[in-house]
Protein backbone atom coordinates (compact mmCIF):
# COMPACT_ATOMS: atom_id res chain seq x y z
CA UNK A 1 165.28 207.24 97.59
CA UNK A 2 166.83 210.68 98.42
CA UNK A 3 166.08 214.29 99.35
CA UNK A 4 163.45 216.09 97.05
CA UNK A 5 164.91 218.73 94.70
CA UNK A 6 161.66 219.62 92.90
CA UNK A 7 159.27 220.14 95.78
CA UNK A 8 156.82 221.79 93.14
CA UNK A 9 157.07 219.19 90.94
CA UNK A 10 156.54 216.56 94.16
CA UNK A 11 153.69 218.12 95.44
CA UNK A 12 152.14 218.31 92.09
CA UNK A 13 152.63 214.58 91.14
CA UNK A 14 151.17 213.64 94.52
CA UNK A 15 147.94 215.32 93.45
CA UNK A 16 147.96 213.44 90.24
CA UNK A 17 148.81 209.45 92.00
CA UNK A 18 146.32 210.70 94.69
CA UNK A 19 143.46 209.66 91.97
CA UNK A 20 144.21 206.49 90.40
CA UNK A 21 142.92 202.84 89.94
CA UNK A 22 141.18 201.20 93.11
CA UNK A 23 139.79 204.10 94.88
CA UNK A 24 136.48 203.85 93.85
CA UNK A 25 134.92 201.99 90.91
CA UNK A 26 131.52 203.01 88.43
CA UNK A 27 129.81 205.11 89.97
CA UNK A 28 130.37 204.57 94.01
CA UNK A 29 130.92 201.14 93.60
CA UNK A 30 134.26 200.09 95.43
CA UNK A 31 136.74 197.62 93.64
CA UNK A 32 137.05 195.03 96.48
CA UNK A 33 139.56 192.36 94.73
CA UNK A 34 142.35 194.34 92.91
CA UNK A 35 143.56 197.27 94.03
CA UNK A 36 146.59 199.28 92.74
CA UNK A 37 148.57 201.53 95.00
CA UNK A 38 151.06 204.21 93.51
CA UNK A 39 153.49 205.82 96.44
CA UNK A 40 155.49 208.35 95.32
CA UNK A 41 160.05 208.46 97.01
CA UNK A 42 160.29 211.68 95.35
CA UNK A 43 160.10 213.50 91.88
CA UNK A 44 161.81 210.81 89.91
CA UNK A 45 160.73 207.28 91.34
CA UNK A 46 157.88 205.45 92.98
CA UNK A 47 157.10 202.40 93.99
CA UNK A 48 153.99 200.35 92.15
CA UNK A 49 151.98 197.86 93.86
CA UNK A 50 149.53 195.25 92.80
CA UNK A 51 147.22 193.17 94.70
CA UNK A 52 144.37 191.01 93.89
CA UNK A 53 142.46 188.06 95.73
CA UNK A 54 142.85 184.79 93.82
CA UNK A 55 141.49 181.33 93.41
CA UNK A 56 143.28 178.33 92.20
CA UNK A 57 141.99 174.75 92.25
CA UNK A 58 145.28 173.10 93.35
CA UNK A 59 148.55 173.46 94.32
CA UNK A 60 149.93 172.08 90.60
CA UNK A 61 148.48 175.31 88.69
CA UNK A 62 149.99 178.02 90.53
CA UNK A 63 153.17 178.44 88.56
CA UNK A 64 150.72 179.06 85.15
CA UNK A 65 149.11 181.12 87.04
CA UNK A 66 151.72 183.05 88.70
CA UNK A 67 152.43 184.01 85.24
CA UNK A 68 148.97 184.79 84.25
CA UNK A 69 148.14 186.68 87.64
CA UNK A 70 152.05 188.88 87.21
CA UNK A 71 150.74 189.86 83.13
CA UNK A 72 147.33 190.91 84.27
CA UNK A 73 149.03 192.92 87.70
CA UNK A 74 151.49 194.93 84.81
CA UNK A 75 148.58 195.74 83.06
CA UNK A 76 146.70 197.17 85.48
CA UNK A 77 149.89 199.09 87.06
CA UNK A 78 150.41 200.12 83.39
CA UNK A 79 146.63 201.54 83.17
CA UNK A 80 147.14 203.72 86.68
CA UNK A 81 150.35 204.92 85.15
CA UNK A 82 148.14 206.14 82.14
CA UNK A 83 145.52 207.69 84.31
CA UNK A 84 147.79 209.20 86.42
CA UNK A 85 149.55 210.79 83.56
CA UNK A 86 146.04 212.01 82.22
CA UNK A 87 145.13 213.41 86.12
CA UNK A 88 148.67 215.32 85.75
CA UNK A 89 147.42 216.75 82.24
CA UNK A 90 143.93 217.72 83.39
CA UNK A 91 145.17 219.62 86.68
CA UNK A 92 148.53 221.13 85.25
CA UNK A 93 148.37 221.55 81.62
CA UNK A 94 150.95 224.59 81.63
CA UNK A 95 153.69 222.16 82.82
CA UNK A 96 156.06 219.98 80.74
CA UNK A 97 154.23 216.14 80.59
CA UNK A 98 155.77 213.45 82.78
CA UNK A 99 156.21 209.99 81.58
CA UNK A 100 156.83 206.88 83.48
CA UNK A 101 158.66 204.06 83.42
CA UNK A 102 158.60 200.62 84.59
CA UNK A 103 161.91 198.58 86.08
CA UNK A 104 160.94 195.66 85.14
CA UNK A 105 164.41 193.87 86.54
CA UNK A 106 162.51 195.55 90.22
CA UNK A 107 159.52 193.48 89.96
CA UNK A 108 158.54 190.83 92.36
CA UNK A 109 155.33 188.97 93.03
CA UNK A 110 154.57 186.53 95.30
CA UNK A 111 151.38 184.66 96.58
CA UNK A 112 149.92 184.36 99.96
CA UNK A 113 147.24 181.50 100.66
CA UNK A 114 145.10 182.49 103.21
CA UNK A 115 142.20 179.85 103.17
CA UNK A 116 141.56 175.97 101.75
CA UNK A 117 138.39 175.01 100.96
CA UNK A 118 138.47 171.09 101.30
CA UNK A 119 134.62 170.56 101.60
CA UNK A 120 133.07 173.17 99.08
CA UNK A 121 129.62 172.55 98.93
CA UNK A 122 128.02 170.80 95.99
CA UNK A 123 131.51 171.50 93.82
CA UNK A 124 132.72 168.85 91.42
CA UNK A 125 136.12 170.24 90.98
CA UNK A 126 137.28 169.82 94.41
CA UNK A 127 138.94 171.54 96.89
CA UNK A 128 140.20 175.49 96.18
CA UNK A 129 142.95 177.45 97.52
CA UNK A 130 142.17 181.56 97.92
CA UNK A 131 145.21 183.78 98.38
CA UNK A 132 146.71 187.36 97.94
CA UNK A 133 149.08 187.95 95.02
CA UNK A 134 151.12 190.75 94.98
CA UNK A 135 153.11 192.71 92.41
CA UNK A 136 155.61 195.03 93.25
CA UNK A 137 157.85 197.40 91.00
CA UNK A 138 159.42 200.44 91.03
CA UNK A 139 158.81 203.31 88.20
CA UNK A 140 160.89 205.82 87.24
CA UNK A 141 159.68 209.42 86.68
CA UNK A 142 160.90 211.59 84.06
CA UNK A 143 159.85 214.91 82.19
């Protein structure tokens, strides 16, 4: 993180990652169990995070589907990268495109249990564990 150079092209990327996935769903609707936040250092690198409530039947799955839950939290990061560069487009189309770029080697996820359901009515598979995860990267910013 360090000074901003291009305040221009700051301000004007922080109109574009103002509008992205998890605001608001179809129509009014609000996305209540993934949400993707976008915060912006400066004019060449921000910070991606993915969360999403999760379910997982016990305590022997959750490595599968750490690895299920980090592929689907990319793609959706990936997606509010795309609509962020199509915001940019729409509100500044006399400026030179920006295209991002994830740092993969930045990423961490982890999960955070918050409730175990030992006596889930009428269920026969058993007790379920609910949870956060969280995916965290950082994108660079280029032009």
């Amino acid at each position: 993180m360090g000074l901003v150079k291009d305040y221009k092209l700051y301000t004007q990327l922080s109109r574009a990652l103002n509008n992205t996935f998890g605001t608001t769903g179809p129509g009014t609707a609000r996305i209540s169990t993934q949400d993707v936040n976008l915060i912006i250092y400066d004019e060449k690198l921000l910070n991606a995070k993915f969360q999403m409530i999760v379910s997982v039947g016990s305590m022997s799955v959750v490595e599968q589907m750490m690895q299920k839950y980090e592929k689907e939290g990319f793609a959706m990061i990936e997606a509010s990268l795309k609509r962020a560069i199509d915001n940019y487009k729409e509100m500044f189309p006399d400026e030179k495109p920006i295209k991002f770029k994830i740092n993969a080697a930045s990423a961490h996820d982890d999960i955070e249990f918050i409730n175990r359901n030992r006596y889930y009515p009428y269920s026969k598979f058993g007790p379920t564990l609910r949870g956060f995860y969280r995916l965290s990267c950082v994108v660079n910013i280029s032009q």
